[in-house]
Protein backbone atom coordinates (compact mmCIF):
# COMPACT_ATOMS: atom_id res chain seq x y z
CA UNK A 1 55.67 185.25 114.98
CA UNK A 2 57.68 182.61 116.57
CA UNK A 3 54.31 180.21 116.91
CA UNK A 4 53.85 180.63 113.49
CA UNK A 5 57.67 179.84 112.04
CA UNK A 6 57.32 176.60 114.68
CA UNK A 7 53.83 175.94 112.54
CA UNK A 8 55.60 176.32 109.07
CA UNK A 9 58.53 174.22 110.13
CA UNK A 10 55.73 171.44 111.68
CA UNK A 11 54.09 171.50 107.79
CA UNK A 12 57.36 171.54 106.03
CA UNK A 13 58.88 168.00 108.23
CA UNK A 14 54.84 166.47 108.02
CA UNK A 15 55.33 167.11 103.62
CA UNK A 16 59.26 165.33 103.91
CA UNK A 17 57.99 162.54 105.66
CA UNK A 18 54.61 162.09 103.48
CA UNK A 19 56.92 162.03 100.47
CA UNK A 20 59.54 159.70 102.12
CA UNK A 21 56.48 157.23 102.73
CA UNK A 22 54.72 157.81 99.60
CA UNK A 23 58.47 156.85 98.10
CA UNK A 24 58.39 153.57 99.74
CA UNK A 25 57.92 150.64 97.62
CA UNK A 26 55.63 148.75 100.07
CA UNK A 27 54.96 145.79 97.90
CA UNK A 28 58.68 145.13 98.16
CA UNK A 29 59.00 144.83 101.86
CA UNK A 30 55.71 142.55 101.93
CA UNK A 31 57.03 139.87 99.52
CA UNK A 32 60.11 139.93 100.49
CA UNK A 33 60.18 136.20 99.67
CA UNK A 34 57.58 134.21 97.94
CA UNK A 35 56.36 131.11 96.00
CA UNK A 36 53.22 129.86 94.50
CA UNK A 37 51.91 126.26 94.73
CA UNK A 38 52.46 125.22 91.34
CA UNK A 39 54.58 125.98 88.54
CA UNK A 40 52.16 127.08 86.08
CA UNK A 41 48.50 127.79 85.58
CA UNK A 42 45.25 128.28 83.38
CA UNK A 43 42.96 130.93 83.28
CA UNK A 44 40.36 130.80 85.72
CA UNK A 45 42.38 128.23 88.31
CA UNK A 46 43.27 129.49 91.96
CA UNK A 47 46.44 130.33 93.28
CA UNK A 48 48.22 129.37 96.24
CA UNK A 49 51.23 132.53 97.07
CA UNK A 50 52.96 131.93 100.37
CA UNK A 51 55.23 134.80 101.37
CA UNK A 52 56.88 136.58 104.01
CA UNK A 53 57.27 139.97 104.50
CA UNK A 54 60.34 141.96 105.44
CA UNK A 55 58.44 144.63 108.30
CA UNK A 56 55.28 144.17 109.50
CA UNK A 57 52.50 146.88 108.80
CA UNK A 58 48.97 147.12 109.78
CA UNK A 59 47.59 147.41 106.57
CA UNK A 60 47.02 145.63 103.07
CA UNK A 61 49.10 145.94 99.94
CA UNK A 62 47.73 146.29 96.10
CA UNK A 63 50.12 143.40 94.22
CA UNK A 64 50.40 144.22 90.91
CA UNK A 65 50.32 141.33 88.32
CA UNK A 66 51.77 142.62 85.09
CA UNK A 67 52.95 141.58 81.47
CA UNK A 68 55.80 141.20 79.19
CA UNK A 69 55.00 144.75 78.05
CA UNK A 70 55.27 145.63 81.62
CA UNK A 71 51.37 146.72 81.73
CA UNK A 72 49.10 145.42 84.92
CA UNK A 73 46.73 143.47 83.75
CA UNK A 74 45.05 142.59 87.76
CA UNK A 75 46.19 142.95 91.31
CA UNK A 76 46.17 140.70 94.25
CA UNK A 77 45.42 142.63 98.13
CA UNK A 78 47.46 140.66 100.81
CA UNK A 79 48.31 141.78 104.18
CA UNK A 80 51.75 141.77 105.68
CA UNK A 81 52.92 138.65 107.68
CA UNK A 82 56.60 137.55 108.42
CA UNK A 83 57.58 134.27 108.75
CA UNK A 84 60.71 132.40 110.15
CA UNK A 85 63.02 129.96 108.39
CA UNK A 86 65.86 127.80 108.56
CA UNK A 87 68.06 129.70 106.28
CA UNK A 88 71.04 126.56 106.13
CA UNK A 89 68.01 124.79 104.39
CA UNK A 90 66.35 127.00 102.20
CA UNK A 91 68.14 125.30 99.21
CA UNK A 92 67.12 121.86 99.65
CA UNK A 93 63.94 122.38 101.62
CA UNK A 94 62.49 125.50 100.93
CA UNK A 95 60.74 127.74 103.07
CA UNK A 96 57.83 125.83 103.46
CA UNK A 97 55.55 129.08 104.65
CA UNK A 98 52.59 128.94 106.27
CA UNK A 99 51.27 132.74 105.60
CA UNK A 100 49.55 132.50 102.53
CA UNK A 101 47.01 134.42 100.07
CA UNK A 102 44.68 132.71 97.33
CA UNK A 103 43.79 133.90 94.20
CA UNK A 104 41.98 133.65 90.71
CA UNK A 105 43.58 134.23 87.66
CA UNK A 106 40.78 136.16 85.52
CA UNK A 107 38.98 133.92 83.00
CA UNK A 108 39.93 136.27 79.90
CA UNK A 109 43.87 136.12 80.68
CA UNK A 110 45.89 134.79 77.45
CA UNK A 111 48.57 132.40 78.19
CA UNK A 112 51.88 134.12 78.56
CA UNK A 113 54.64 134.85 81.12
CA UNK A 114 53.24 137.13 83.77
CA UNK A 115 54.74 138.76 86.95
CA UNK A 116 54.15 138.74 90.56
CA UNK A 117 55.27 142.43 91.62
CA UNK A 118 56.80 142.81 88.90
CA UNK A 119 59.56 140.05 89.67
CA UNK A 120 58.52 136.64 89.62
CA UNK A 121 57.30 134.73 86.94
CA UNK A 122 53.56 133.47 87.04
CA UNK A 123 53.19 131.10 83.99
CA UNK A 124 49.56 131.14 82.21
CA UNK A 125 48.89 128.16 79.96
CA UNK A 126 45.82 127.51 77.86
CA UNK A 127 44.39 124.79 75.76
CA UNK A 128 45.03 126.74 71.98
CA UNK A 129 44.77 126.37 68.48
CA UNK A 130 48.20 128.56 68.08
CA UNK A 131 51.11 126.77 66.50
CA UNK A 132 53.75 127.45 68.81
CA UNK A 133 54.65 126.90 72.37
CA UNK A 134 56.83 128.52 74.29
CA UNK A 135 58.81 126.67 77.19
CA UNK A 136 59.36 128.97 80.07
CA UNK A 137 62.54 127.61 81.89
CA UNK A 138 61.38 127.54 85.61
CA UNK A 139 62.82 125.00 86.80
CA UNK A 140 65.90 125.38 86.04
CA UNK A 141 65.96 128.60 86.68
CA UNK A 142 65.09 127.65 89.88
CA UNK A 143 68.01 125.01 90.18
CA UNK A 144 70.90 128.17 88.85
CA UNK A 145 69.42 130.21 91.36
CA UNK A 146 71.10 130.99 94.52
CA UNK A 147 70.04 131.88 97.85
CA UNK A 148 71.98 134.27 100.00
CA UNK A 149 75.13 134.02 97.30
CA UNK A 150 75.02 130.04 97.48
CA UNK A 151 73.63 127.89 94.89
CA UNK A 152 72.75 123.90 94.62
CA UNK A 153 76.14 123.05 93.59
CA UNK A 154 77.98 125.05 95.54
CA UNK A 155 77.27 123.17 98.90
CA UNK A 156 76.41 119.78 96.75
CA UNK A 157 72.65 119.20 97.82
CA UNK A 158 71.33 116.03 96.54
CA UNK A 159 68.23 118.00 95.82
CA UNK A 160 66.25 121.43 95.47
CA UNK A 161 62.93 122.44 96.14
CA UNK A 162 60.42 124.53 94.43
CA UNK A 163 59.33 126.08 97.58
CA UNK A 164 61.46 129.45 97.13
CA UNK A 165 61.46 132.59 95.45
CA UNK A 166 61.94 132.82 91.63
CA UNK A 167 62.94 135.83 89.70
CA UNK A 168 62.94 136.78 85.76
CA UNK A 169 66.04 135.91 84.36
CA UNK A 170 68.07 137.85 82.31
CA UNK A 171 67.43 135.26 78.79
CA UNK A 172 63.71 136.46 79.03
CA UNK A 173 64.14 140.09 79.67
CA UNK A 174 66.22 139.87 76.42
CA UNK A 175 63.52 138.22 74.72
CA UNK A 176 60.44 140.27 75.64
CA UNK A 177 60.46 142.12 72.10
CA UNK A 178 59.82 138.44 70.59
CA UNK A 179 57.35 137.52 73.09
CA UNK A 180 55.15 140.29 72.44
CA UNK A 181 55.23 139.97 68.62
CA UNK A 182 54.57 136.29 68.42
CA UNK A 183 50.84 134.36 68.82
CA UNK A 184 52.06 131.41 71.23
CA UNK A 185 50.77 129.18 73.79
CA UNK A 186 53.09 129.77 77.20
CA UNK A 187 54.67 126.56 79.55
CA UNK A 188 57.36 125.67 81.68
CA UNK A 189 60.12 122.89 81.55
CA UNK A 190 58.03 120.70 84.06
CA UNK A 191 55.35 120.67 81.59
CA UNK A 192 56.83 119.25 79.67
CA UNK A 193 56.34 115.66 81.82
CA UNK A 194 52.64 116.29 80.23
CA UNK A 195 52.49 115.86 76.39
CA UNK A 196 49.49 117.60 76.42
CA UNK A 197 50.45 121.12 77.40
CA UNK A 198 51.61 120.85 73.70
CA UNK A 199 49.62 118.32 71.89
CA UNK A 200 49.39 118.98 68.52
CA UNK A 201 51.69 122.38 68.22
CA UNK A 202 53.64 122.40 65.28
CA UNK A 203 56.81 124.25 67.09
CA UNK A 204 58.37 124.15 70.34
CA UNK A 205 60.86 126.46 71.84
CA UNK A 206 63.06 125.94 74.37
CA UNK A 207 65.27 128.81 75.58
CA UNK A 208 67.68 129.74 78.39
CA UNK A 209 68.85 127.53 80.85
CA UNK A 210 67.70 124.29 79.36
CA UNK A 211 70.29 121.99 81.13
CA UNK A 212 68.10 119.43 83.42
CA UNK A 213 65.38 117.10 81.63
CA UNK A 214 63.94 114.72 83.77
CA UNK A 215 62.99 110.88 82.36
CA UNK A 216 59.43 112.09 80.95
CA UNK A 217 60.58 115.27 79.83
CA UNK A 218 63.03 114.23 77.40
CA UNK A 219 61.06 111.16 76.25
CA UNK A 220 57.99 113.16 75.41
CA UNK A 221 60.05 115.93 73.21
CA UNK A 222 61.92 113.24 71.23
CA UNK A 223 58.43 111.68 70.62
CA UNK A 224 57.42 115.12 69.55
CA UNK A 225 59.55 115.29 67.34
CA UNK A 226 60.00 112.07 65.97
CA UNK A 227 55.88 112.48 65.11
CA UNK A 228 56.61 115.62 63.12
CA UNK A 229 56.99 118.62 65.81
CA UNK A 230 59.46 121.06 65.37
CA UNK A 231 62.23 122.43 67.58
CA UNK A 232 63.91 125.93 67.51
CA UNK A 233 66.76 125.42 70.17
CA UNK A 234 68.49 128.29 71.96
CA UNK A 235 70.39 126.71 74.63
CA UNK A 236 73.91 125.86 75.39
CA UNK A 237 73.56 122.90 77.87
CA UNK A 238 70.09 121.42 76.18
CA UNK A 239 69.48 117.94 77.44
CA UNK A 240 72.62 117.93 79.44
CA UNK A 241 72.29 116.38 82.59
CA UNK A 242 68.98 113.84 83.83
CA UNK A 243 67.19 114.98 87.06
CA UNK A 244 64.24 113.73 88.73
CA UNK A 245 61.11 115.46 89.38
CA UNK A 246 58.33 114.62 93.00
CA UNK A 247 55.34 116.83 92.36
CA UNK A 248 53.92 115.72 95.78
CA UNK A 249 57.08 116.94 97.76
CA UNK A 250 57.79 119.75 95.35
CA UNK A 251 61.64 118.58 94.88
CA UNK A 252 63.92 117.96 92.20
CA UNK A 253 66.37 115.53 92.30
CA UNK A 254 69.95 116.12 90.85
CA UNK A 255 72.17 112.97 92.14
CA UNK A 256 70.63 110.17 92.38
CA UNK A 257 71.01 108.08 94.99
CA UNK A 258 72.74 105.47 93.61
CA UNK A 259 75.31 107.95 92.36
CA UNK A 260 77.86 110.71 94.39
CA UNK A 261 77.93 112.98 91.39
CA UNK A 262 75.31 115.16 88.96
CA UNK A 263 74.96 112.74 86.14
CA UNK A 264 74.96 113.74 82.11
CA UNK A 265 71.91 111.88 80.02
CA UNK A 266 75.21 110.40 78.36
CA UNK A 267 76.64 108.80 81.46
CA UNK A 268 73.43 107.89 82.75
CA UNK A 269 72.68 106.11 79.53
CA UNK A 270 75.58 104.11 79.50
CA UNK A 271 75.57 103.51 83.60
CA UNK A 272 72.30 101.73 82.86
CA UNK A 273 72.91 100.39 79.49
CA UNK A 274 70.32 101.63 77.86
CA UNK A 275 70.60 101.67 74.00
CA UNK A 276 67.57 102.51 72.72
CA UNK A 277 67.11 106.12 74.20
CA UNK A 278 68.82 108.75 71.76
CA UNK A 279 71.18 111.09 73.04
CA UNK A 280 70.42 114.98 71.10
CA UNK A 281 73.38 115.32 68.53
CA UNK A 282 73.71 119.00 70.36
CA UNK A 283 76.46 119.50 73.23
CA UNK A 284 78.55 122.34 74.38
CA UNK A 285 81.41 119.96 74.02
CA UNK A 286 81.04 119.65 70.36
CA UNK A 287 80.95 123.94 70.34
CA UNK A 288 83.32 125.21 72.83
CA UNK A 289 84.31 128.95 74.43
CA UNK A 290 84.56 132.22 72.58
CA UNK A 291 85.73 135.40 74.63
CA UNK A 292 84.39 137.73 71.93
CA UNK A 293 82.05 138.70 69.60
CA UNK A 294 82.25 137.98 65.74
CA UNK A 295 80.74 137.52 62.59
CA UNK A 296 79.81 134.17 61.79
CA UNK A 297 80.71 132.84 58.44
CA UNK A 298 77.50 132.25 56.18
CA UNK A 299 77.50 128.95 55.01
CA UNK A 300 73.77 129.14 53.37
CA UNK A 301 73.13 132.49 52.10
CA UNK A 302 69.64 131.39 50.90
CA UNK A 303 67.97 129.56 53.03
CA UNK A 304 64.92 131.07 54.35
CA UNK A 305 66.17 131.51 58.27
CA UNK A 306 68.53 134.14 56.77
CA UNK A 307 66.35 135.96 54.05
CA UNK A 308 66.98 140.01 54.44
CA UNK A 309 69.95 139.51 56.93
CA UNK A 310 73.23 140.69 55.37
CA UNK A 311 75.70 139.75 58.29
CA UNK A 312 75.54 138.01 61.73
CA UNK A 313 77.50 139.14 64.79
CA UNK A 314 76.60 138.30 68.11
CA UNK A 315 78.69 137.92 71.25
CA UNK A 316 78.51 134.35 73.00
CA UNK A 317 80.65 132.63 75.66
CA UNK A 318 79.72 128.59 75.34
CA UNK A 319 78.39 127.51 72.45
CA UNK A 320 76.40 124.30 71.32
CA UNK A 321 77.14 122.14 68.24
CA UNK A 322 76.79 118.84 66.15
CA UNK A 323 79.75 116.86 66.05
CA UNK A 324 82.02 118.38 63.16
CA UNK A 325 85.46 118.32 61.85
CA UNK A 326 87.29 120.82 60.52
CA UNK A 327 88.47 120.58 56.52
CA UNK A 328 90.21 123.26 54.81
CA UNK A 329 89.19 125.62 57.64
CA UNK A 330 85.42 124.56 57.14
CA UNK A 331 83.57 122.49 59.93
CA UNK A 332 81.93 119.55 58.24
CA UNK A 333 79.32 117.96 60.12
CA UNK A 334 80.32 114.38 61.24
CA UNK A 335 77.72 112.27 60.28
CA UNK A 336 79.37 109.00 62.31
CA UNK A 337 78.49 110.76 65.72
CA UNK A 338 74.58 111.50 64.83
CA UNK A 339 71.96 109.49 63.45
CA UNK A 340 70.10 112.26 60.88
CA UNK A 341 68.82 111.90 56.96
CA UNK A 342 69.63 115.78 56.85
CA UNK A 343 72.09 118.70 58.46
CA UNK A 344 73.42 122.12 57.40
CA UNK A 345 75.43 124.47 58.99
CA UNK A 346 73.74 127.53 58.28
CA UNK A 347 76.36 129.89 59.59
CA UNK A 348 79.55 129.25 61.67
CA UNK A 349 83.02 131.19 63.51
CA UNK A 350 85.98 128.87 65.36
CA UNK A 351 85.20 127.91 69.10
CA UNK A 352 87.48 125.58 71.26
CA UNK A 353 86.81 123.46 73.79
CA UNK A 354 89.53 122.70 75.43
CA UNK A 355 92.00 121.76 73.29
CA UNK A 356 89.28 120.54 70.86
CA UNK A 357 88.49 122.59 68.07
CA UNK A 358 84.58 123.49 68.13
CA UNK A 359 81.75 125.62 66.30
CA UNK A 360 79.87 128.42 67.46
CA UNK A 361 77.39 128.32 64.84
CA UNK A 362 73.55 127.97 63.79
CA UNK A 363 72.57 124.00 62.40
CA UNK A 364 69.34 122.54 61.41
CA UNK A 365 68.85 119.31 61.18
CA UNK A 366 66.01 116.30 60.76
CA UNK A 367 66.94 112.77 62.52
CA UNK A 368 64.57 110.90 60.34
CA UNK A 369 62.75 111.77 57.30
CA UNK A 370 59.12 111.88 58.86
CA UNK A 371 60.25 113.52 61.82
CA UNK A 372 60.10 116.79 62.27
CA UNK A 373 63.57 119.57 62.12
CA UNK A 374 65.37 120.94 64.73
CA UNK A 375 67.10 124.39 64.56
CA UNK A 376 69.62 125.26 66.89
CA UNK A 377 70.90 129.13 67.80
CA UNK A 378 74.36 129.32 68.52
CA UNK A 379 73.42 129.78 72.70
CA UNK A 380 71.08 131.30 75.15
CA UNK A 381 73.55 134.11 75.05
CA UNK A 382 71.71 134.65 71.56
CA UNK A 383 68.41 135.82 73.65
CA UNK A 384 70.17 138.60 75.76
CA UNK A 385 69.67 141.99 75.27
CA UNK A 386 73.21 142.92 74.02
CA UNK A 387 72.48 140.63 71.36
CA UNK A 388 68.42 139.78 70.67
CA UNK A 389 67.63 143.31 72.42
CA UNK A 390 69.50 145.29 70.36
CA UNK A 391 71.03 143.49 67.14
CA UNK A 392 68.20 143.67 64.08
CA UNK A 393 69.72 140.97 62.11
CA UNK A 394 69.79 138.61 65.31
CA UNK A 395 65.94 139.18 65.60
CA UNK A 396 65.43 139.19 62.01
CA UNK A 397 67.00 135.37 61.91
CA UNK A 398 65.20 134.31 65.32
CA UNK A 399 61.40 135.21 63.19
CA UNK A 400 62.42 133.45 59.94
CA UNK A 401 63.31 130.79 62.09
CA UNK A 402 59.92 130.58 64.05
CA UNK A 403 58.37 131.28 60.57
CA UNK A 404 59.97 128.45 58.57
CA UNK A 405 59.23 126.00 61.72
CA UNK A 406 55.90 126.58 62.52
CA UNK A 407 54.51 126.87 58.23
């Protein structure tokens, strides 16, 4: 009787602990960290991961690769390995791993934003006929980012590498609805250095943290547009501050060495005395803080970015602008500060910026009258899910945008 309790009790603790294991997310303690080679990709090209793991097993893991819909679309098998760092210099350095797996992306991939276990964003790009491109913002997500509760400008590196671990951010999670409903080639911000990751798209758009543009970057989106290309903007801090960009050492610059201090596009301009490069007509400083949500005030009831939408509320902190002033309680757009043939103010509440008097509002405008038009949305607070996620007539405007842009 006794032999066979001891049995029972034997089965019983072998069951809890088959359950505890089977409850284990493996594929979280093998990448523990992890990076690829290259920013993005195209179907059929090979990928470099390096990782380290965070325990050391004798046996392989399945990776899964999924979508925006959260579906797997392949898997990647990789063995444990651990590798040692100089944490003081992840930042600047990286981790510069050794342990590494390769693989393919399938040839029948679309281009879109994929994810490593889940987490981290694997960009697919392809050569397409589709109209729109979508700018993924990796590297500066990668810049925000901290390590171990520090980030680039908290201990004022010079520079950041690539070489470390990228996660979604929360501007894309909030967006996933649109990215699923829209036909659009995918890229990051790098890309951008290469005009032909969107040659011949009728619509860009740039998202989320769209703060640092290197040289080539900005250059080729201003020639974009200048040639006809459109822009739908949802970004605070677009085109705010220069950077520079080393593809061989995988580094980006922010302060240059000439300088002690992260430079704006408009104090680099004038540092070098260059007059011919345009500055974008958007800043923060021009919108300003809100603490709240609101409705915004619709200033064109008819035009086709608001068709079917009835009101506009949507909860931002900073805000971008054009340069306006403020009549009779009205912004009016202040057509000294910006060189344009056309620019509304489609909808608009009170912001401050300091103890300047701002917009938090939604503008399109056309600097000449071949170029193409740039619409602007309020922030990248507009593409959270508290606000894009959830709020009909915020999604409602961001498709009548993409539809009157891209037509």
């Amino acid at each position: 009787m006794f032999s066979n309790l001891k049995a029972t009790k034997i089965i019983v603790l072998i069951g809890l602990l088959l359950v505890i294991i089977f409850k284990i997310n493996f594929s979280d303690l093998l990448l523990n960290e992890c990076y690829t080679n290259q920013p993005s990709y195209h179907s059929g090209d090979e990928v470099t991961l390096y990782y380290s793991s965070q325990r050391v097993f004798p046996f392989n893991i399945n990776i899964p690769i999924i979508d925006i819909n959260n579906k797997e679309v392949f898997s990647i098998n990789i063995p444990f390995g651990q590798e040692t760092t100089n944490e003081n210099e992840v930042l600047t350095e990286g981790f510069q791993y050794t342990t590494n797996r390769t693989f393919i992306i399938p040839e029948n991939i679309k281009s879109g934003i994929y994810f490593i276990n889940g987490k981290h964003p694997l960009i697919v790009k392809q050569p397409s006929t589709n109209k729109i491109t979508v700018v993924y913002p990796f590297m500066n997500n990668l810049i925000y980012q901290p390590y171990q509760h520090q980030a680039v400008f908290d201990v004022k590196a010079a520079t950041t590498s690539f070489l470390r671990t990228v996660y979604e951010d929360n501007y894309t999670k909030g967006l996933k609805k649109l990215f699923t409903e829209i036909d659009a080639n995918y890229i990051t911000d790098i890309d951008l250095e290469d005009n032909t990751n969107f040659k011949n798209q009728q619509l860009l758009i740039i998202y989320g943290k769209a703060t640092y543009f290197t040289s080539k970057m900005k250059q080729n989106i201003d020639d974009f547009v200048e040639n006809g290309g459109n822009l739908l903007i949802i970004s605070s801090y677009y085109q705010n501050n220069i950077c520079w960009y080393n593809s061989i050492t995988s580094k980006v610059t922010l302060i240059h060495p000439e300088s002690n201090v992260i430079q704006s596009w408009q104090g680099y301009l004038a540092k070098n005395n260059d007059s011919t490069t345009t500055l974008t007509p958007l800043t923060y400083a021009y919108g300003g803080f809100t603490d709240k949500s609101g409705n915004l005030i619709i200033n064109h009831a008819n035009h086709p970015i608001l068709k079917g939408v009835a009101k506009i509320n949507v909860e931002t902190y900073l805000n971008i602008s054009l340069p306006t002033n403020w009549e009779n309680g009205k912004p009016i757009i202040d057509t000294s500060k910006m060189k344009v043939v056309d620019a509304k103010i489609i909808a608009y509440n009170k912001a401050k910026y300091y103890d300047n008097k701002g917009v938090k509002g939604i503008f399109i405008f056309q600097p000449t009258k071949t170029s193409g038009e740039i619409i602007s949305l309020v922030s990248e607070d507009w593409c959270l899910k508290k606000n894009y996620g959830e709020n009909k007539e915020i999604q409602l405007i961001t498709k009548n945008a993409i539809d009157y842009l891209s037509k």
